[in-house]
N, C-alpha and C. Protein backbone atom coordinates (compact mmCIF):
# COMPACT_ATOMS: atom_id res chain seq x y z
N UNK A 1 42.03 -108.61 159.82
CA UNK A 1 41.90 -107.36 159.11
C UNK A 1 43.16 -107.06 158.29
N UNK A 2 44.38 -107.44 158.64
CA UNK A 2 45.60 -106.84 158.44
C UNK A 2 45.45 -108.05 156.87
N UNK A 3 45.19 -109.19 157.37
CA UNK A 3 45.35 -109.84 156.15
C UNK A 3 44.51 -109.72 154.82
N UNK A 4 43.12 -109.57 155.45
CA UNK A 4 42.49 -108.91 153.87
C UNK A 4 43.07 -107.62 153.41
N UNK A 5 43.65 -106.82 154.19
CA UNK A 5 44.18 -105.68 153.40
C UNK A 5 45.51 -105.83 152.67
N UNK A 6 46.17 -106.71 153.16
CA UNK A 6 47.31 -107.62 152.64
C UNK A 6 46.65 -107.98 151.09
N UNK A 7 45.65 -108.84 151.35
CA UNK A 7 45.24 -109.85 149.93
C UNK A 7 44.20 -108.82 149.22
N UNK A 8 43.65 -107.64 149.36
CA UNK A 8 43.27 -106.31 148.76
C UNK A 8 44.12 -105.48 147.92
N UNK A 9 46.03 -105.27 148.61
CA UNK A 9 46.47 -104.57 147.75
C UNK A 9 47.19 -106.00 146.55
N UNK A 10 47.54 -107.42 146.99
CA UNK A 10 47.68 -108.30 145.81
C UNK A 10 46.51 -108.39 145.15
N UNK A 11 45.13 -108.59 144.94
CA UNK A 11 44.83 -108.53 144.23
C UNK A 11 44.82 -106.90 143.15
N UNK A 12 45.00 -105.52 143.54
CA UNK A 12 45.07 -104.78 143.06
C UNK A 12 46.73 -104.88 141.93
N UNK A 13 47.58 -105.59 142.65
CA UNK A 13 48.54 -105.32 141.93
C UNK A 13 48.51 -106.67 140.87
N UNK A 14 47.61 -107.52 141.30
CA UNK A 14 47.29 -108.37 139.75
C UNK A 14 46.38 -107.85 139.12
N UNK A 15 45.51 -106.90 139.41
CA UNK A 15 44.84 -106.94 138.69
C UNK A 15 45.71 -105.14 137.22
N UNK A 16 46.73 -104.24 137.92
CA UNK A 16 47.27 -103.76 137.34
C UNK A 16 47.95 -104.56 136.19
N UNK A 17 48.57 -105.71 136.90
CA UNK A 17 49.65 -106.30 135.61
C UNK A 17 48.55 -106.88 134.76
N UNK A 18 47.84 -107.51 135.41
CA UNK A 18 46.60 -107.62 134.41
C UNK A 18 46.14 -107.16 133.17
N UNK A 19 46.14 -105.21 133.72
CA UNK A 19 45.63 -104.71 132.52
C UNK A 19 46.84 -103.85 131.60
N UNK A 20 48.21 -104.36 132.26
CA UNK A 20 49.27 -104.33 131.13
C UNK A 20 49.36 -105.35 130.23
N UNK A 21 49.22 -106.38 130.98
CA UNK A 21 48.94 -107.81 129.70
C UNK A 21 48.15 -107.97 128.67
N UNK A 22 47.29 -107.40 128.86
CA UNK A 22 45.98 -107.63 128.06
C UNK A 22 46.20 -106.24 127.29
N UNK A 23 46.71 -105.06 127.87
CA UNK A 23 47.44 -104.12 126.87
C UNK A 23 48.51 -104.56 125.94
N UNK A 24 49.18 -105.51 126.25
CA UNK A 24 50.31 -106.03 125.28
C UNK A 24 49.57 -106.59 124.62
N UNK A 25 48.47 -107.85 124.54
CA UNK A 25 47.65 -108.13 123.90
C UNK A 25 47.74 -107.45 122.52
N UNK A 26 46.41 -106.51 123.44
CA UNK A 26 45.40 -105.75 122.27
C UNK A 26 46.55 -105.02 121.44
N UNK A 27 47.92 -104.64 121.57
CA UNK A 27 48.81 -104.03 120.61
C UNK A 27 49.89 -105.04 119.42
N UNK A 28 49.80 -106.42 120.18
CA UNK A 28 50.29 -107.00 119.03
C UNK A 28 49.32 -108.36 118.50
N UNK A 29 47.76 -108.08 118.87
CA UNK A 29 46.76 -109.01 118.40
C UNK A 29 46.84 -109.23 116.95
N UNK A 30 47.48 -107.72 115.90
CA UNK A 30 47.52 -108.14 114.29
C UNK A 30 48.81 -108.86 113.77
N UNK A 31 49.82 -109.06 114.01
CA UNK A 31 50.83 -109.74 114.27
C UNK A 31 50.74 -110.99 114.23
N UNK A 32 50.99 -111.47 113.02
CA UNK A 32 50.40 -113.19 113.38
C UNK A 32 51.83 -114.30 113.04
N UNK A 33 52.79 -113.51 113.34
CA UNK A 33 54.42 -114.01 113.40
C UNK A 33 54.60 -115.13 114.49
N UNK A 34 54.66 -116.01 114.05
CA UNK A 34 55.31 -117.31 115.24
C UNK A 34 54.94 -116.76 116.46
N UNK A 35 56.20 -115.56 116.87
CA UNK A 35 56.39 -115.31 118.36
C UNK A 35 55.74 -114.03 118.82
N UNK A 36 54.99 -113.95 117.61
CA UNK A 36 53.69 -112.84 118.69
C UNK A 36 53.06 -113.76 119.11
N UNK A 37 52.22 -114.80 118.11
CA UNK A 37 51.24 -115.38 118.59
C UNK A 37 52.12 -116.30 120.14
N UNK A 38 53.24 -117.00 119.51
CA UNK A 38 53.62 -117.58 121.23
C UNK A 38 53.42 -116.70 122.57
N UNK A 39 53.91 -115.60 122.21
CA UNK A 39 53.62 -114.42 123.61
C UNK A 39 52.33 -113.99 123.57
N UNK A 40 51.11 -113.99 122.59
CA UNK A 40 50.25 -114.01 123.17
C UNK A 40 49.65 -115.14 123.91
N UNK A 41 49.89 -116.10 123.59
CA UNK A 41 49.38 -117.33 123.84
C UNK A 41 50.05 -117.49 125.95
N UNK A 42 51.26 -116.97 125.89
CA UNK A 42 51.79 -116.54 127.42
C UNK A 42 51.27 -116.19 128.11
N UNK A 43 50.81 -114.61 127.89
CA UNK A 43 50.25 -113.88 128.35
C UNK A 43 48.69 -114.43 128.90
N UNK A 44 48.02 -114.93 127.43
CA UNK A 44 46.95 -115.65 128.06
C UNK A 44 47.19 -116.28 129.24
N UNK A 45 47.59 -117.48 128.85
CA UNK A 45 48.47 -118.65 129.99
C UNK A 45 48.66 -117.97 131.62
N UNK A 46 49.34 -116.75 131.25
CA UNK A 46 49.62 -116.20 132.53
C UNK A 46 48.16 -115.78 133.35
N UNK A 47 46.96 -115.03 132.65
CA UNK A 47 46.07 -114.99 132.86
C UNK A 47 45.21 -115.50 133.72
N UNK A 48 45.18 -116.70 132.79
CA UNK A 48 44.16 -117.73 132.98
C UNK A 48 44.43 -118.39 134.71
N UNK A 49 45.96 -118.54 134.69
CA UNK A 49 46.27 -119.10 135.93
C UNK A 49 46.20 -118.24 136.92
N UNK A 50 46.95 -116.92 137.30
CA UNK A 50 46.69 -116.29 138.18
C UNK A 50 45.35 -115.86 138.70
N UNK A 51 44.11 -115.49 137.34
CA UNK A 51 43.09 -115.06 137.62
C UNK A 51 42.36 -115.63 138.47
N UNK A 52 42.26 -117.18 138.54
CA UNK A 52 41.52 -118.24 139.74
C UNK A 52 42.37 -117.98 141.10
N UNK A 53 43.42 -117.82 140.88
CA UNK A 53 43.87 -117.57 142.52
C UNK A 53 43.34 -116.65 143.03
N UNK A 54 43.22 -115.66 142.38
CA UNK A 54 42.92 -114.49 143.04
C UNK A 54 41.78 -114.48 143.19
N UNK A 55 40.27 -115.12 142.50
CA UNK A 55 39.29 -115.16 142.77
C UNK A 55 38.45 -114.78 141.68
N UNK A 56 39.16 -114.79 140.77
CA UNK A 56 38.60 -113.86 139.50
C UNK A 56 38.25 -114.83 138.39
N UNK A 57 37.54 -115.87 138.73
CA UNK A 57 37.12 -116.59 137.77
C UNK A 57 37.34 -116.54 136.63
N UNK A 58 35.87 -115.13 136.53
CA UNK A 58 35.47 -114.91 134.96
C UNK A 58 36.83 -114.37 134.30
N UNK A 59 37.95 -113.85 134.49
CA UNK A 59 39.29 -113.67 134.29
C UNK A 59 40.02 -115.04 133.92
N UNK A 60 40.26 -115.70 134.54
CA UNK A 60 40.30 -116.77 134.19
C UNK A 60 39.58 -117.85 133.02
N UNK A 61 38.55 -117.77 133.07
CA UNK A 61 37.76 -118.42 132.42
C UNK A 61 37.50 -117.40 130.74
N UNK A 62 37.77 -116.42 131.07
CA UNK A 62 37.74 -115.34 129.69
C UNK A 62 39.41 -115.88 128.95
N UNK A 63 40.04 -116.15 129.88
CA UNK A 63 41.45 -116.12 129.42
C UNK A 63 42.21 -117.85 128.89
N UNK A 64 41.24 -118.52 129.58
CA UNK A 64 41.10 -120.05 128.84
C UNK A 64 40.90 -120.08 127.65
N UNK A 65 39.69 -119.31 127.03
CA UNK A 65 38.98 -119.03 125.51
C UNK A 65 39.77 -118.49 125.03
N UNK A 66 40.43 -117.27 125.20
CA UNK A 66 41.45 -116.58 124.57
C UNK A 66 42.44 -117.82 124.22
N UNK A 67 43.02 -118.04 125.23
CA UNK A 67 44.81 -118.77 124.78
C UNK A 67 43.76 -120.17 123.91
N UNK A 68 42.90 -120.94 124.26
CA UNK A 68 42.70 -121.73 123.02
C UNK A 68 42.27 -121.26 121.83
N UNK A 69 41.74 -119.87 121.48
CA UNK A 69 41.36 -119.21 120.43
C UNK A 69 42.77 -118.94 119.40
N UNK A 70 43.58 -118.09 120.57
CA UNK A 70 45.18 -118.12 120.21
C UNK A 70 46.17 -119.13 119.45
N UNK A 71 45.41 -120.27 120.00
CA UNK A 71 46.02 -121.41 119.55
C UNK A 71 45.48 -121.98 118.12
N UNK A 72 44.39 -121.95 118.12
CA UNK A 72 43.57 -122.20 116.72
C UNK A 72 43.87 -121.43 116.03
N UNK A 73 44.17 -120.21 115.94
CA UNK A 73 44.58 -119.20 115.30
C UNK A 73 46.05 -119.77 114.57
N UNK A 74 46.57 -119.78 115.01
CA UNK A 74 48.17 -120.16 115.30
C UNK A 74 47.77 -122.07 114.32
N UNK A 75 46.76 -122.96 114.15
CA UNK A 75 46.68 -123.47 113.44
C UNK A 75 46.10 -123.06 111.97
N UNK A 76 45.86 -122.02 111.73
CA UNK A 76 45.17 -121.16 110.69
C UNK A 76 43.54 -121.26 110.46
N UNK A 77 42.99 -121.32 111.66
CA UNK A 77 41.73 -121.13 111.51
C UNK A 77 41.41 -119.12 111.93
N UNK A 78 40.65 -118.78 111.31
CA UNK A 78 40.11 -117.51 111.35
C UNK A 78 39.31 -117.39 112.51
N UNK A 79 40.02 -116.28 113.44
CA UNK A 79 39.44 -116.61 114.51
C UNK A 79 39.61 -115.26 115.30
N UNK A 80 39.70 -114.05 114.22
CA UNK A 80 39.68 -112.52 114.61
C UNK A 80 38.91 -112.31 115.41
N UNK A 81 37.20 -112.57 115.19
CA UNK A 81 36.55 -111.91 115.93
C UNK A 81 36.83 -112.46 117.34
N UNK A 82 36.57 -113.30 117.37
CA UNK A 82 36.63 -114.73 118.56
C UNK A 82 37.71 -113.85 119.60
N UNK A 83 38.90 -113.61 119.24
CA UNK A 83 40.17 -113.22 119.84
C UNK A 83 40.01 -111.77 120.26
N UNK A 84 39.10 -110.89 119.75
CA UNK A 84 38.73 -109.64 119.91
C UNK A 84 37.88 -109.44 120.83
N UNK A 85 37.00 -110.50 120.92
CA UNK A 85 35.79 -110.45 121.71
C UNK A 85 36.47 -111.15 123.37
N UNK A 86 37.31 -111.90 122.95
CA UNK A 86 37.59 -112.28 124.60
C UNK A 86 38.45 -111.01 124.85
N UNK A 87 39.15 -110.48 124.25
CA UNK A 87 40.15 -109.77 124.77
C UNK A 87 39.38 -108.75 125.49
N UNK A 88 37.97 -107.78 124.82
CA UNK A 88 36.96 -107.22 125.06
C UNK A 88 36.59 -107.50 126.33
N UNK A 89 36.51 -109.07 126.79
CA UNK A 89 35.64 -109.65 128.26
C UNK A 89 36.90 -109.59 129.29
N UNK A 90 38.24 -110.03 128.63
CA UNK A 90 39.10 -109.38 129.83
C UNK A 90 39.17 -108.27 130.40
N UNK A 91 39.05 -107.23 129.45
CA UNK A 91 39.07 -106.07 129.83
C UNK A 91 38.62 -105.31 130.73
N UNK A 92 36.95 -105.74 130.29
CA UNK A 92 35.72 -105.40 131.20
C UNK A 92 35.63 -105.80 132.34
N UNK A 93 36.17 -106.97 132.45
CA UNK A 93 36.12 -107.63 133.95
C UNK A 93 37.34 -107.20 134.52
N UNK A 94 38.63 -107.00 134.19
CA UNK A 94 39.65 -106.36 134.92
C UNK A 94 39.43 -105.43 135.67
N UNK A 95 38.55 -104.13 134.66
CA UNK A 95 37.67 -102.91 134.85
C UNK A 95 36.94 -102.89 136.00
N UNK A 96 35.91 -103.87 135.95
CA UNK A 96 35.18 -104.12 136.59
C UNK A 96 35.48 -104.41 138.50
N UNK A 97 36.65 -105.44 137.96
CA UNK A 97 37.17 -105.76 139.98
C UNK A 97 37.94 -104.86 140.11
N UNK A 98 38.53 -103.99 139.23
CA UNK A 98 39.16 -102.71 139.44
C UNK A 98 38.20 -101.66 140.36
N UNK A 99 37.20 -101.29 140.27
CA UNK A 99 36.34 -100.45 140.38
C UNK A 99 35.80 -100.49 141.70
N UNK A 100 35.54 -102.55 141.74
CA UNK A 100 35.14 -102.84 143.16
C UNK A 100 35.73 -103.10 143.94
N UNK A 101 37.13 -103.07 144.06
CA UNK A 101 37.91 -103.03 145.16
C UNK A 101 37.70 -101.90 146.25
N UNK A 102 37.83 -102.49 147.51
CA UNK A 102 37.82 -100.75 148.26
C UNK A 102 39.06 -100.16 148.62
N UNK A 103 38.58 -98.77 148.32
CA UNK A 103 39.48 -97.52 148.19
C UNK A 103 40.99 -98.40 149.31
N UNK A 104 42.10 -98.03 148.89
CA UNK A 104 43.60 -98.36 149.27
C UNK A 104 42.90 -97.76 151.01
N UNK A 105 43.45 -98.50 151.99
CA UNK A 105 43.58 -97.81 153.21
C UNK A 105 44.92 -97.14 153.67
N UNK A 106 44.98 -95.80 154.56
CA UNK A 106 46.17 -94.78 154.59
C UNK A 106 47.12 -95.56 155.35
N UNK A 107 48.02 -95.82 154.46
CA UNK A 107 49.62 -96.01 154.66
C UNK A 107 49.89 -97.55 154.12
N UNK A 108 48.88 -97.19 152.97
CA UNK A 108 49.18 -98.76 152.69
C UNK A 108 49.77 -98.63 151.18
């Protein structure tokens, strides 16, 4: 018991940095300077990997598409919508295991 509530509040606190990342994202997505796109391309990266640990697939797997979208981008293919629309599926799903987590237990 002690340990799922253990691995309940880590996944809550990935899934917070989560939706700061994907906030850094969505604020420098028009930015198409070398080292935005490298830090977005991070951020993805960071994503993609943590999200499978934690169990969060579709997080992961939303965040694979992104950082290779990122990357094509970053070769000059047009690839706005593409990059908008994953960022969109991170979101929702962050949202989403956000929502279904259960409520924090007292004194935790």
């Amino acid at each position: 018991m002690v340990i799922d509530l253990e691995l309940e509040e880590l996944k809550r606190e990935f899934l917070a940095e989560a939706e700061q990342k994907v906030a850094e994202i969505e604020s420098k997505i028009a930015d198409r300077s070398p080292e935005s796109l490298e830090r977005l391309s991070y951020l993805a990266h960071q994503l993609k990997g943590s999200g499978g640990s934690y169990g969060f697939q579709r997080i992961s797997t939303d965040a694979t598409a992104l950082e290779a979208a990122l990357e094509r981008l970053g070769e000059g293919e047009a690839m706005d919508e593409t990059i908008r629309q994953h960022v969109v599926n991170l979101r929702s799903e962050i949202d989403r295991h956000s929502r279904e987590l259960p409520p924090r237990a007292a004194g935790v």
